[in-house]
C-alpha atoms as a PDB file:
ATOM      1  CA  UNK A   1     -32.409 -41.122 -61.241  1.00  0.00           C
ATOM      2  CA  UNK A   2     -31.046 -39.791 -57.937  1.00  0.00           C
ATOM      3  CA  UNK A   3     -27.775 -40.434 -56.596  1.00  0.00           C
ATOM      4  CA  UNK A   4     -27.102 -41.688 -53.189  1.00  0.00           C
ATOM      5  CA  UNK A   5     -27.989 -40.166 -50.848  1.00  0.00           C
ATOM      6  CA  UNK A   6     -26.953 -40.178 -46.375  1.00  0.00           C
ATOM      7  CA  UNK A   7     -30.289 -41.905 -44.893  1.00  0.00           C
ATOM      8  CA  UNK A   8     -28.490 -41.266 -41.171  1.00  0.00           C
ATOM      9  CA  UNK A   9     -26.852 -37.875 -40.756  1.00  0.00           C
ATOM     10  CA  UNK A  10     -25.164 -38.630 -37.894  1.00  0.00           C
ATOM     11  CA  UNK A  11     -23.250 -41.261 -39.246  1.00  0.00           C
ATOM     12  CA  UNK A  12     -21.685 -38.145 -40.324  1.00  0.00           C
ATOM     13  CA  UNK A  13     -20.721 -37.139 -36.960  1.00  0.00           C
ATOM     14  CA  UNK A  14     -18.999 -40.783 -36.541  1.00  0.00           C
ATOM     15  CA  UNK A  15     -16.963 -40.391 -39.928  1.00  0.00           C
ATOM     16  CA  UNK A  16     -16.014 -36.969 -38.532  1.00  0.00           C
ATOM     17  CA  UNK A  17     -14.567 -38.220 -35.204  1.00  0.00           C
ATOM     18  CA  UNK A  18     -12.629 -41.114 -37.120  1.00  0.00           C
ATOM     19  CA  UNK A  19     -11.050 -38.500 -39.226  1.00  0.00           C
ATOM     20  CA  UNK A  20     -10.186 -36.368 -36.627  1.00  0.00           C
ATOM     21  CA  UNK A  21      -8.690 -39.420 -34.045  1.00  0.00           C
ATOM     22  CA  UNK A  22      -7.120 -41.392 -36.784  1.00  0.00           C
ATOM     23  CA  UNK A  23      -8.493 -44.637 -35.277  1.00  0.00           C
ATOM     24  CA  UNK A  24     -11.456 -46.818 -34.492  1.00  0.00           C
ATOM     25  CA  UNK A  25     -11.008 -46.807 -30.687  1.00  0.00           C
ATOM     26  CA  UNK A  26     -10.205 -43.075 -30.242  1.00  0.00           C
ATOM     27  CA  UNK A  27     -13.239 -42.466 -32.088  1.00  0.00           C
ATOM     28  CA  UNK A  28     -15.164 -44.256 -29.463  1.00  0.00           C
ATOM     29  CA  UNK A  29     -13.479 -43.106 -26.496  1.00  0.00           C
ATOM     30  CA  UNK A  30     -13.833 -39.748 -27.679  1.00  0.00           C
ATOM     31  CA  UNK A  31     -17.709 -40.483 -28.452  1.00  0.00           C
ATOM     32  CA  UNK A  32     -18.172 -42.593 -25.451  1.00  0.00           C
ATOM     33  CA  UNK A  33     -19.025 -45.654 -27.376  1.00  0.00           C
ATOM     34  CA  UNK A  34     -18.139 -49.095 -28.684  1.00  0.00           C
ATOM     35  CA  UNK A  35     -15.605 -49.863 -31.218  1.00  0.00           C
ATOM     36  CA  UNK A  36     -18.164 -52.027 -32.880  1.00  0.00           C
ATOM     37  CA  UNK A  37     -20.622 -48.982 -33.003  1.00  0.00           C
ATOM     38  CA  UNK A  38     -18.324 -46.790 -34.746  1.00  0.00           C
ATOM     39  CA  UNK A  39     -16.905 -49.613 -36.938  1.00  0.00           C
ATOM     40  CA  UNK A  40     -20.612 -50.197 -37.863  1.00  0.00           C
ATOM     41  CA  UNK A  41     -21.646 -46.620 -38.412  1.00  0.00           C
ATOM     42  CA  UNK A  42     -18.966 -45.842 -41.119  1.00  0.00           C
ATOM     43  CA  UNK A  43     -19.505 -49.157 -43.122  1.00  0.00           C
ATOM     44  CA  UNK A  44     -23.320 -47.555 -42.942  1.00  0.00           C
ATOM     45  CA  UNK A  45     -22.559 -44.631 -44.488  1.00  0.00           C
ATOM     46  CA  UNK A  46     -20.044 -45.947 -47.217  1.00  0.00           C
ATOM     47  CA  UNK A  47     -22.242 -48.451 -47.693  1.00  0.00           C
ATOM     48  CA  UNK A  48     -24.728 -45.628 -48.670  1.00  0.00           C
ATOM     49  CA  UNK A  49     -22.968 -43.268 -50.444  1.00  0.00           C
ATOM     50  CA  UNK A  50     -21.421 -46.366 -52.277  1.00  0.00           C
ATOM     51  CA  UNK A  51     -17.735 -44.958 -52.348  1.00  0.00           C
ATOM     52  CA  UNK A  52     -14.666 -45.924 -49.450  1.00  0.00           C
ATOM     53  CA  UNK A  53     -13.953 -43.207 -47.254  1.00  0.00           C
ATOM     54  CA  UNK A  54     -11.138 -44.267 -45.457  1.00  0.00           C
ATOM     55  CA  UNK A  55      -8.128 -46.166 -45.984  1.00  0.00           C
ATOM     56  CA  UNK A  56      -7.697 -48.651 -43.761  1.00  0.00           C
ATOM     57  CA  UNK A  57      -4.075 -49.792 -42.488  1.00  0.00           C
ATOM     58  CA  UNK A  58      -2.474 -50.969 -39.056  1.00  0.00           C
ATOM     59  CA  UNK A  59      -2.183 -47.864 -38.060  1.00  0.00           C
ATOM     60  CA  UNK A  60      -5.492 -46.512 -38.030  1.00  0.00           C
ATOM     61  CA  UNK A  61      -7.822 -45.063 -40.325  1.00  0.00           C
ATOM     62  CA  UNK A  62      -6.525 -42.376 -42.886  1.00  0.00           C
ATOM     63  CA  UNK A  63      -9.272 -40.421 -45.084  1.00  0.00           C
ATOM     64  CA  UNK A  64      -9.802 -41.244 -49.188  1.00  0.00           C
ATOM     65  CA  UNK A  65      -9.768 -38.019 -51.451  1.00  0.00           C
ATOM     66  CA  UNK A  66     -13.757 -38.472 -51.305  1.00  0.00           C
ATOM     67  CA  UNK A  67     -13.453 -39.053 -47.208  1.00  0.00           C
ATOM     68  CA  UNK A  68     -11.593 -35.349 -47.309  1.00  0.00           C
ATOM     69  CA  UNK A  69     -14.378 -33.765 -49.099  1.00  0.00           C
ATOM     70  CA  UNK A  70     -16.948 -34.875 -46.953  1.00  0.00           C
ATOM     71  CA  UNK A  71     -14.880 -34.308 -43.439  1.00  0.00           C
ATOM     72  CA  UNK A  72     -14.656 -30.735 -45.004  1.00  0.00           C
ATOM     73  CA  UNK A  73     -18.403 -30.602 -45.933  1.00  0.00           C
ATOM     74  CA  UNK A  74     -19.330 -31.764 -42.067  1.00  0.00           C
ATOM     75  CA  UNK A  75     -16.848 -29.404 -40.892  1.00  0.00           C
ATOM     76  CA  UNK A  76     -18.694 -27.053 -42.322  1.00  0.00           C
ATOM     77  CA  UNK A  77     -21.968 -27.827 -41.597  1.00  0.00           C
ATOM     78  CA  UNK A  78     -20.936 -27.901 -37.677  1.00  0.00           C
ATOM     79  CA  UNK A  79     -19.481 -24.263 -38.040  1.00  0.00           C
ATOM     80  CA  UNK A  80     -23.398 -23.221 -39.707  1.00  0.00           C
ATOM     81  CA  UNK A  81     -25.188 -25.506 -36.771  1.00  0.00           C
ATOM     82  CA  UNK A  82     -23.024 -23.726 -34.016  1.00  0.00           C
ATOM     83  CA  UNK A  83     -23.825 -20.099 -35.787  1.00  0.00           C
ATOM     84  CA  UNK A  84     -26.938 -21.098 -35.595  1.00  0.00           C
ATOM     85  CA  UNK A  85     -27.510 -22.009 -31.852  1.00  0.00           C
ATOM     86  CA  UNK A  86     -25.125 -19.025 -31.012  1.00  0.00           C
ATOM     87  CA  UNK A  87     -28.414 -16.883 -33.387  1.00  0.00           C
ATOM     88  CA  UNK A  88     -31.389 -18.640 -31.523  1.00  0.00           C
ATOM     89  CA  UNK A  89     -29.568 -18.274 -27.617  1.00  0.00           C
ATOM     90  CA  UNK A  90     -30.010 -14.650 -28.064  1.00  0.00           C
ATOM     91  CA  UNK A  91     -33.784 -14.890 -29.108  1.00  0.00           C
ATOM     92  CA  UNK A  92     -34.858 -14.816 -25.624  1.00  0.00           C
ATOM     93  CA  UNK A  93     -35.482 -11.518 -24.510  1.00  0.00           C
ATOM     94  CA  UNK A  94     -36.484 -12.510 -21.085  1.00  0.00           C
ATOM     95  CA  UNK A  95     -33.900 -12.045 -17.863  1.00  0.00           C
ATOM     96  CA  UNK A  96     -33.514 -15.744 -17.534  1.00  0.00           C
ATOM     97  CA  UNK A  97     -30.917 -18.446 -18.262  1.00  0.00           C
ATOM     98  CA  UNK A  98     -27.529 -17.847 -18.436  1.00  0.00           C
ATOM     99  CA  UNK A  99     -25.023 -15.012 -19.199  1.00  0.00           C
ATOM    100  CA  UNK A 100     -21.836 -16.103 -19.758  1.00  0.00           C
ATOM    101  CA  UNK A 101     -18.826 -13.235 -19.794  1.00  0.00           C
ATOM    102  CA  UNK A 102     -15.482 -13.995 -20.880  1.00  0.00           C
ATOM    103  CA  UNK A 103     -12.206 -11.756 -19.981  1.00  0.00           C
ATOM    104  CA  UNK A 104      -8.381 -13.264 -19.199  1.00  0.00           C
ATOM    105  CA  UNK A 105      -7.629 -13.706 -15.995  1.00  0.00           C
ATOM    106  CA  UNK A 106      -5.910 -11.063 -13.910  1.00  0.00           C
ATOM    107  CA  UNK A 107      -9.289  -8.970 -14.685  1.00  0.00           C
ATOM    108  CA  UNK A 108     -11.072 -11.924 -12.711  1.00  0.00           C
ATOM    109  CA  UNK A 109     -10.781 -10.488  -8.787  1.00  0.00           C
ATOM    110  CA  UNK A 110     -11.475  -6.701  -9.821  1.00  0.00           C
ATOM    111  CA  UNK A 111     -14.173  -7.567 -11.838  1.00  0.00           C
ATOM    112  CA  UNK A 112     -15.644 -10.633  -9.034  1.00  0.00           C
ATOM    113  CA  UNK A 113     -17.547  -7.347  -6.709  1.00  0.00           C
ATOM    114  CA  UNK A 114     -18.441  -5.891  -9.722  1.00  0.00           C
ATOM    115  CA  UNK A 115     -20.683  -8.944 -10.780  1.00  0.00           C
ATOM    116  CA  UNK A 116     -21.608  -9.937  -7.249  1.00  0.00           C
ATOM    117  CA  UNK A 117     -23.536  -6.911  -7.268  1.00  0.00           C
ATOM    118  CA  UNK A 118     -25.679  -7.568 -10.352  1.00  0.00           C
ATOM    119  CA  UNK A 119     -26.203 -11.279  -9.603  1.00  0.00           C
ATOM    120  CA  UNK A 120     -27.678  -9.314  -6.099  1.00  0.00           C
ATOM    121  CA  UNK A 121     -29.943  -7.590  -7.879  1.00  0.00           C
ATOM    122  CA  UNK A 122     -30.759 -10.118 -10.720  1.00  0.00           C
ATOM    123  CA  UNK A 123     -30.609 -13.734  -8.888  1.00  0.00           C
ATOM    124  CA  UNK A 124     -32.987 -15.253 -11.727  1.00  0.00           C
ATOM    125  CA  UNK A 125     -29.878 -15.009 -14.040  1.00  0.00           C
ATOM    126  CA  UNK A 126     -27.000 -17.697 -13.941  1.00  0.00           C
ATOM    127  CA  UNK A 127     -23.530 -15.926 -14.363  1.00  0.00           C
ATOM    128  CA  UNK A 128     -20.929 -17.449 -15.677  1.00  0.00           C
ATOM    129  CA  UNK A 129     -17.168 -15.680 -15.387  1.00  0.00           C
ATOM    130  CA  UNK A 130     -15.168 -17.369 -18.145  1.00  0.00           C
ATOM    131  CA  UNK A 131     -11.219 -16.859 -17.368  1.00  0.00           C
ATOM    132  CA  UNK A 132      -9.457 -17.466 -20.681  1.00  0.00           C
ATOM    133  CA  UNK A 133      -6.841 -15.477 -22.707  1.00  0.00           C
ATOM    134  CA  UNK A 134      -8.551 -17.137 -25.965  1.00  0.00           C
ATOM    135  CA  UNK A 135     -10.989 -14.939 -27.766  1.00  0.00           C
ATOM    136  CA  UNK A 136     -14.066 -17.050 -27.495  1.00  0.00           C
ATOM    137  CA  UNK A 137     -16.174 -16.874 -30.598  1.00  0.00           C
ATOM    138  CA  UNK A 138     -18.902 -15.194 -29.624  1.00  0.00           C
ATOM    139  CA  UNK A 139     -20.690 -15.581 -32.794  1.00  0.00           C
ATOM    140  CA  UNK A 140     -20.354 -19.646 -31.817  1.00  0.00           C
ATOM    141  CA  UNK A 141     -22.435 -19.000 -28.747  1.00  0.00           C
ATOM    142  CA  UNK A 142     -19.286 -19.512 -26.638  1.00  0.00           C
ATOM    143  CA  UNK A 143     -19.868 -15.789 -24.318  1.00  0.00           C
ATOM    144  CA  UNK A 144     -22.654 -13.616 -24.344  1.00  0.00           C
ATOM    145  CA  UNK A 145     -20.198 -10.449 -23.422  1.00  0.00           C
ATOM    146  CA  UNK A 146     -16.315 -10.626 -23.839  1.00  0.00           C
ATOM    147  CA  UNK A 147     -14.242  -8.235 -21.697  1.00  0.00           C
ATOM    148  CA  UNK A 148     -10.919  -7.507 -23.752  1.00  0.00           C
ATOM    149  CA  UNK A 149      -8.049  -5.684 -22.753  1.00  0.00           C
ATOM    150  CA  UNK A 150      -5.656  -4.302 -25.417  1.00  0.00           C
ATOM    151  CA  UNK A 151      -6.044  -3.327 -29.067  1.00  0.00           C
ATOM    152  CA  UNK A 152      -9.758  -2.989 -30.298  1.00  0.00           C
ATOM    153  CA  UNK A 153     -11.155  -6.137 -31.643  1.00  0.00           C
ATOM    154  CA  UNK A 154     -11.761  -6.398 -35.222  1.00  0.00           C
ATOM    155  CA  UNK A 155     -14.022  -8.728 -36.268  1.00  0.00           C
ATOM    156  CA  UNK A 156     -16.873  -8.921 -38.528  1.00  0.00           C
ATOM    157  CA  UNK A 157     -20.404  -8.292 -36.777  1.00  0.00           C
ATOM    158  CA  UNK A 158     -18.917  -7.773 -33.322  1.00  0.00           C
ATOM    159  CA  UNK A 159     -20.383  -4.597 -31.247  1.00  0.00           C
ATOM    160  CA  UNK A 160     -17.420  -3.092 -29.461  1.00  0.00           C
ATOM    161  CA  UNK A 161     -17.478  -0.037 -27.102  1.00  0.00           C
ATOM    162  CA  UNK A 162     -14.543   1.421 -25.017  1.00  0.00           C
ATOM    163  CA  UNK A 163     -14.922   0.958 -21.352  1.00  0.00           C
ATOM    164  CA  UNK A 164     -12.299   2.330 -20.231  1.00  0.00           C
ATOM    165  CA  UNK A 165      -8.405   3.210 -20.316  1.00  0.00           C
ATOM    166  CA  UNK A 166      -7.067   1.972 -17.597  1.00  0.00           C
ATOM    167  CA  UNK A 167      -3.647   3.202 -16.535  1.00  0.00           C
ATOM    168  CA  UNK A 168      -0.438   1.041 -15.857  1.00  0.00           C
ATOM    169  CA  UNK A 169       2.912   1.205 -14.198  1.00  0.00           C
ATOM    170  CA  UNK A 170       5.571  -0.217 -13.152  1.00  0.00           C
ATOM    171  CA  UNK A 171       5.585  -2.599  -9.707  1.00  0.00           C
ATOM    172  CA  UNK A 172       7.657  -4.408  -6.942  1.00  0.00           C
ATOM    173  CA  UNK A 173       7.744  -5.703  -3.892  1.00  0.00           C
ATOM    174  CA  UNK A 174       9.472  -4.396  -0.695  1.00  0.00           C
ATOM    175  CA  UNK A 175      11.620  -7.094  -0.184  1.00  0.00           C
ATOM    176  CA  UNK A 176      12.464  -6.688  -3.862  1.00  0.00           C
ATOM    177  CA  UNK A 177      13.531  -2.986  -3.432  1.00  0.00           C
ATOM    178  CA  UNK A 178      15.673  -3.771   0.044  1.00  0.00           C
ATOM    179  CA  UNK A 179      17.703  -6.226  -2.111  1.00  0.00           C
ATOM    180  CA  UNK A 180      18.078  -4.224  -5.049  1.00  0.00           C
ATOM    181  CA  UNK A 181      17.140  -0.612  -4.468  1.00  0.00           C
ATOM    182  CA  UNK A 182      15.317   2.181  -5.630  1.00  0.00           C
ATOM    183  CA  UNK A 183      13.622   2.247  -8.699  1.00  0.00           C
ATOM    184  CA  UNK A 184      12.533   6.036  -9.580  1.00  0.00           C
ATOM    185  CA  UNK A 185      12.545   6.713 -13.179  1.00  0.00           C
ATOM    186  CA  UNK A 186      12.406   4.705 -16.312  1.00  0.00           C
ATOM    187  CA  UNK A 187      16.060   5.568 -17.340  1.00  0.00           C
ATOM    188  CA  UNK A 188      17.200   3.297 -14.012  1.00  0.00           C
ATOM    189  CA  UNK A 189      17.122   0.379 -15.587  1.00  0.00           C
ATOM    190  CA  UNK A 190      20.454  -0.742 -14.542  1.00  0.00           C
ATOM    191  CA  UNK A 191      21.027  -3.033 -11.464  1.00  0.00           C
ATOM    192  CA  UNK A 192      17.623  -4.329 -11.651  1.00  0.00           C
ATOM    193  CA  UNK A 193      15.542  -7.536 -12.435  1.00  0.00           C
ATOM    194  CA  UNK A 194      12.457  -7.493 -14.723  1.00  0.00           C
ATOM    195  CA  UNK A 195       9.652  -9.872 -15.998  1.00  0.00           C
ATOM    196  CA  UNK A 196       8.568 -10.045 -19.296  1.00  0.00           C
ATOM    197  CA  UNK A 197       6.031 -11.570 -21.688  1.00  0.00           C
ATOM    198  CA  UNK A 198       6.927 -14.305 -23.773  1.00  0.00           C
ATOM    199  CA  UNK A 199       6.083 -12.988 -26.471  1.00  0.00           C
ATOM    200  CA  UNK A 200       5.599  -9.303 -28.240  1.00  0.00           C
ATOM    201  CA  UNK A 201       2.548  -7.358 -27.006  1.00  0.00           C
ATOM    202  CA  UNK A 202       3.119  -3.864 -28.796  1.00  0.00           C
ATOM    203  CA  UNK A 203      -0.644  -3.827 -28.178  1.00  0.00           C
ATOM    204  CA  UNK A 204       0.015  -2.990 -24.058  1.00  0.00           C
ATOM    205  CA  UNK A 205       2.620   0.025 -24.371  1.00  0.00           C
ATOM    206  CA  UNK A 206       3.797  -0.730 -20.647  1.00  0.00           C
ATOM    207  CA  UNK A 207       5.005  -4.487 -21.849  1.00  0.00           C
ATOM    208  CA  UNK A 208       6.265  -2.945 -25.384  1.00  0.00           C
ATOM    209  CA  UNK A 209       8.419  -0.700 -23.083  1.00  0.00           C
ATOM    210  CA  UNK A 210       9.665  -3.523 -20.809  1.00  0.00           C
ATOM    211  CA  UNK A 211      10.295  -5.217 -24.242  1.00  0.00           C
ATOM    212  CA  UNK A 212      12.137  -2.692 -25.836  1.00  0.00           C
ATOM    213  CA  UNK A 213      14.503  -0.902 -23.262  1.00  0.00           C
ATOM    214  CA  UNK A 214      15.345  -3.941 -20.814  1.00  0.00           C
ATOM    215  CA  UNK A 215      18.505  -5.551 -22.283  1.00  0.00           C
ATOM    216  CA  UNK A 216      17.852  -9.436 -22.220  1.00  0.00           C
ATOM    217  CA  UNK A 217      20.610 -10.623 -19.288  1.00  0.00           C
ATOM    218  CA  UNK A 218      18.321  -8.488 -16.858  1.00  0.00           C
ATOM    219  CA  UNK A 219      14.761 -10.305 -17.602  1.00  0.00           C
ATOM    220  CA  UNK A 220      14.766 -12.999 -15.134  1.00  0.00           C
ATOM    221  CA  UNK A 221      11.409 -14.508 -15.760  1.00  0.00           C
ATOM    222  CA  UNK A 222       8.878 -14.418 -18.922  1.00  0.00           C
ATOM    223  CA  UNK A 223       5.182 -15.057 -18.445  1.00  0.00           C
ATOM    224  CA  UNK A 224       2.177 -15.745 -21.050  1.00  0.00           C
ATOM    225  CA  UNK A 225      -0.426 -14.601 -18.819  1.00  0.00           C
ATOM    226  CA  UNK A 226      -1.024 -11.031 -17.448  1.00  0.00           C
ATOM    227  CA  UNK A 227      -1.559 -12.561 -13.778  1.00  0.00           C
ATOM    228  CA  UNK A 228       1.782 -14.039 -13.782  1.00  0.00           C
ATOM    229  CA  UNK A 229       3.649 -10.398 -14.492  1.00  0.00           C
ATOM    230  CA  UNK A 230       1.800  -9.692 -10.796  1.00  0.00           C
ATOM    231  CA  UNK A 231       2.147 -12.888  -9.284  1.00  0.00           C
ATOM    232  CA  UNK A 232       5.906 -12.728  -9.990  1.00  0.00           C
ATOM    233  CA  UNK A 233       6.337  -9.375  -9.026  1.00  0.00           C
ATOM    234  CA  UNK A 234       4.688 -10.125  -5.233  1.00  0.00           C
ATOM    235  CA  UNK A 235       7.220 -13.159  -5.227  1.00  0.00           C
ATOM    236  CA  UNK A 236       9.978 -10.658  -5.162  1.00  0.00           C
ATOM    237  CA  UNK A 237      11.016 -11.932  -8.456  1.00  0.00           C
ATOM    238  CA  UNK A 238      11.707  -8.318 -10.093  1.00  0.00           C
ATOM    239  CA  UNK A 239       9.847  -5.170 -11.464  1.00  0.00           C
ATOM    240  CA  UNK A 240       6.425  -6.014 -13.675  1.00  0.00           C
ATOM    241  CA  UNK A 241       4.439  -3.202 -15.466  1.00  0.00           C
ATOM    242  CA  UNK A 242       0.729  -4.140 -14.179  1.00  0.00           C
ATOM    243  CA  UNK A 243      -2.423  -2.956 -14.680  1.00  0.00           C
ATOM    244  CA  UNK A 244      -2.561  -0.423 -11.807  1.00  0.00           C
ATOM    245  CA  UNK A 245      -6.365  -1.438 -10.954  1.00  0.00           C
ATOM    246  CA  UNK A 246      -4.764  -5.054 -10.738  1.00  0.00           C
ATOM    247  CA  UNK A 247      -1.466  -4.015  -8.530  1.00  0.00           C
ATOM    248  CA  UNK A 248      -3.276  -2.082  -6.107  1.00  0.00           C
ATOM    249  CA  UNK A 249      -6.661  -4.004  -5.981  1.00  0.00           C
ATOM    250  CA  UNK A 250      -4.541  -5.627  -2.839  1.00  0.00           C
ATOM    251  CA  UNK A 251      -1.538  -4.803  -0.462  1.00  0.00           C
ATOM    252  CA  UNK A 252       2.282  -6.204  -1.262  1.00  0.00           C
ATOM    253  CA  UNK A 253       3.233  -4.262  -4.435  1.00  0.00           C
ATOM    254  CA  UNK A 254       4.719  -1.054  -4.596  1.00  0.00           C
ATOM    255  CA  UNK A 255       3.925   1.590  -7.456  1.00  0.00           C
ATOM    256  CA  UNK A 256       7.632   2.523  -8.532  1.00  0.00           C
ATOM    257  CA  UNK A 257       6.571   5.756 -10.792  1.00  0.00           C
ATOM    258  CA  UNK A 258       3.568   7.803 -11.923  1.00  0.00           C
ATOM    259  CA  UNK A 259       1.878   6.293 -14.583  1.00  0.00           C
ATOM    260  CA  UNK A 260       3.501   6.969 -18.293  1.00  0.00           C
ATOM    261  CA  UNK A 261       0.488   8.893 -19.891  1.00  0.00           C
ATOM    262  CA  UNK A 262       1.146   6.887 -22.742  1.00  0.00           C
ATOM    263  CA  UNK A 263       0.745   3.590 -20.573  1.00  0.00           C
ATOM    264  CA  UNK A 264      -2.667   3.014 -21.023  1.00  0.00           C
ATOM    265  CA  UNK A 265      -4.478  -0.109 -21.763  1.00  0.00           C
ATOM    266  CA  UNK A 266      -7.902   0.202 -23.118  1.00  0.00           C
ATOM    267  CA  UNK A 267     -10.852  -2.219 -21.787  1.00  0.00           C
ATOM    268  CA  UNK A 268     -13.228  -3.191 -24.651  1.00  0.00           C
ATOM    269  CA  UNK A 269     -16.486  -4.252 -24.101  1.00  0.00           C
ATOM    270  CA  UNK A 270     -17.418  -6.632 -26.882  1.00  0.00           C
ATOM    271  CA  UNK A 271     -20.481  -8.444 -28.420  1.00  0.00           C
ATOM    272  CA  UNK A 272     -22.137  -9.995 -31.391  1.00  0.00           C
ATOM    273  CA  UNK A 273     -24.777  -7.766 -33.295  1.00  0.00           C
ATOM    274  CA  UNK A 274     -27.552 -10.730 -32.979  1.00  0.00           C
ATOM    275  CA  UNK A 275     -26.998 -11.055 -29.028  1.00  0.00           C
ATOM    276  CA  UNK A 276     -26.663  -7.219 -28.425  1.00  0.00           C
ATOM    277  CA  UNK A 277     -29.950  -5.805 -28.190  1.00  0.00           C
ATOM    278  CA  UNK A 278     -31.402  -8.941 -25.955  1.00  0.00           C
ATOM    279  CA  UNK A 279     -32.585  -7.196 -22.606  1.00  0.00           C
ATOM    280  CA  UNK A 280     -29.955  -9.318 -20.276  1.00  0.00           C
ATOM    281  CA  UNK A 281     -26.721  -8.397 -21.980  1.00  0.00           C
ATOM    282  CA  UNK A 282     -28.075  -4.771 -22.680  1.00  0.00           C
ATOM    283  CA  UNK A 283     -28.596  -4.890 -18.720  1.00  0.00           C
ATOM    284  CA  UNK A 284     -25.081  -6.370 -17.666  1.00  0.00           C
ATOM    285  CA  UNK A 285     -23.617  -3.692 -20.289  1.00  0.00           C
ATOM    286  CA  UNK A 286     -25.291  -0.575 -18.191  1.00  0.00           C
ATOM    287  CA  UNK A 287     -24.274  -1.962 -14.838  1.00  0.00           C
ATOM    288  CA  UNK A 288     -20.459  -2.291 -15.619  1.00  0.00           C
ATOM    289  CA  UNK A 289     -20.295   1.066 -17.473  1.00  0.00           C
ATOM    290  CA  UNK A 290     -22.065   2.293 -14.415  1.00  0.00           C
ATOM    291  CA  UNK A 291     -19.240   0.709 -11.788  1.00  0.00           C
ATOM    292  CA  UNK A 292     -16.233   1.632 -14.424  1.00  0.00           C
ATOM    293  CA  UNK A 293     -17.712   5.263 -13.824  1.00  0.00           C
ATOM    294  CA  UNK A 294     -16.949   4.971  -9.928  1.00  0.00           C
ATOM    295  CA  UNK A 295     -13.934   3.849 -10.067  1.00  0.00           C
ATOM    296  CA  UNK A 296     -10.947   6.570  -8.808  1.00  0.00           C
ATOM    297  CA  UNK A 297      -9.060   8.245 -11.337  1.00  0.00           C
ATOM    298  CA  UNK A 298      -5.770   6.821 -10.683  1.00  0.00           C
ATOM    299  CA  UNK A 299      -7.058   3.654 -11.633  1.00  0.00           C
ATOM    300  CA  UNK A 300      -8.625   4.368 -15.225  1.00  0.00           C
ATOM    301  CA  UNK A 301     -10.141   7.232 -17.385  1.00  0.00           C
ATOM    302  CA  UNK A 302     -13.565   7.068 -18.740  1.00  0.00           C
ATOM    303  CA  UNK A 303     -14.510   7.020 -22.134  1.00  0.00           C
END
């Protein structure tokens, strides 16, 4: 004789939001429904399964050992559903739809001309420029191409080429240098302010440095974002090591010394296997290794 059984999957999806808000009413505000509704859906689907999947106390709703094994069977069904979409978006081989590219931030105004001209010359696709120093999943279906700066990503299935090594240095503003002087070699360290990263990037050998030789009563700021090392830098705060294709992209910094060949930070073009052969993100692959190639030598070096 067969067990029970779920007549209405997406009950699931209203045990899985209970779980997951620890109440009735964030459940519906997160689902945009009724208290009632949600109250009715999971009584459906205990009701069906025959066994009490939540707890129920003043405090909200707390999942049953059975309730846990079931949140972590939906969970896992979502993760297969999203793999799934991310699969079928990159079935269409035609230049249409959307091509969403993800990068961090301070990448976003070099990079803006560089996709202005190929949405010129392909207007029947719909970019999207993601700014976000999360790795979107790609193999979700979050980003068709992911722009990464750093070490080379690792993960399973991803296609990942070198762009390009960009070069960096060390930056500050006049006003900066009129209050505190020259800055001409990287054993003058004394007498002058820095910014830092909050925390450790011995991937970027400019920040390592920064890291490793400026003693902590001379770092003045910290920032978690590679924009705010510039924007601090053209606030007169101190010295930054930037990107020098992001320092010099526009006026108000000052380059203090040549670029450290050992500076480098290497721009990774990434993708998933199933969405790199489609024709769009082959073509928005060809036009930015194409652009990288023009740009001047003090700014990067090919791969």
């Amino acid at each position: 004789m067969a067990g029970p059984s779920v007549k209405d999957w997406n009950n699931l999806h209203y045990a899985l939001a209970v779980a997951k808000a620890g109440t009735l009413s964030g459940a519906a505000l997160e689902l945009d429904v009724s208290h009632s509704t949600v109250l009715r859906r999971i009584d459906a689907l205990e009701n069906a399964l025959k066994t009490r999947l939540f707890i129920r106390h003043p405090r909200g709703y707390v999942p049953t050992e059975a309730g846990r094994m079931l949140m972590g069977a939906a969970e896992n069904m979502q993760d297969q559903l999203d793999l799934l979409v991310g699969k079928m978006q990159g079935v269409d081989e035609t230049l249409q739809g959307s091509l969403v590219i993800t990068t961090v931030g301070t990448l976003i105004p070099m990079l803006m001309p560089i996709v202005r001209g190929f949405q010129r010359k392909n207007p029947q696709l719909r970019l999207e420029l993601v700014a976000d120093s999360r790795q979107l999943r790609l193999e979700h279906g979050e980003a068709h191409i992911g722009i990464r700066p750093g070490a080379k990503p690792s993960e399973p299935d991803y296609v990942v080429q070198k762009a390009i090594s960009l070069h960096s240095s060390l930056y500050a503003s006049a006003a900066y240098l009129r209050e505190c002087g020259s800055f001409q070699s990287l054993e003058q360290v004394a007498g002058h302010r820095f910014i830092a990263p909050v925390d450790a990037y011995d991937f970027i050998p400019s920040l390592a440095w920064i890291t490793r030789a400026v003693p902590e009563e001379q770092i003045v700021l910290r920032c978690n974002e590679f924009s705010g090392f510039e924007d601090a830098a053209r606030c007169d705060v101190g010295i930054a090591a930037i990107i020098s294709w992001c320092a010099e992209a526009r006026p108000g910094l000052q380059r203090l010394i040549e670029p450290p060949s050992d500076w480098s930070t290497d721009l990774w073009l990434v993708t998933h296997r199933d969405m790199h052969r489609t024709q769009k993100v082959q073509l928005f692959l060809s036009w930015l290794k194409q652009e990288f190639a023009r740009l001047p030598p003090e700014i990067g070096a090919i791969a």
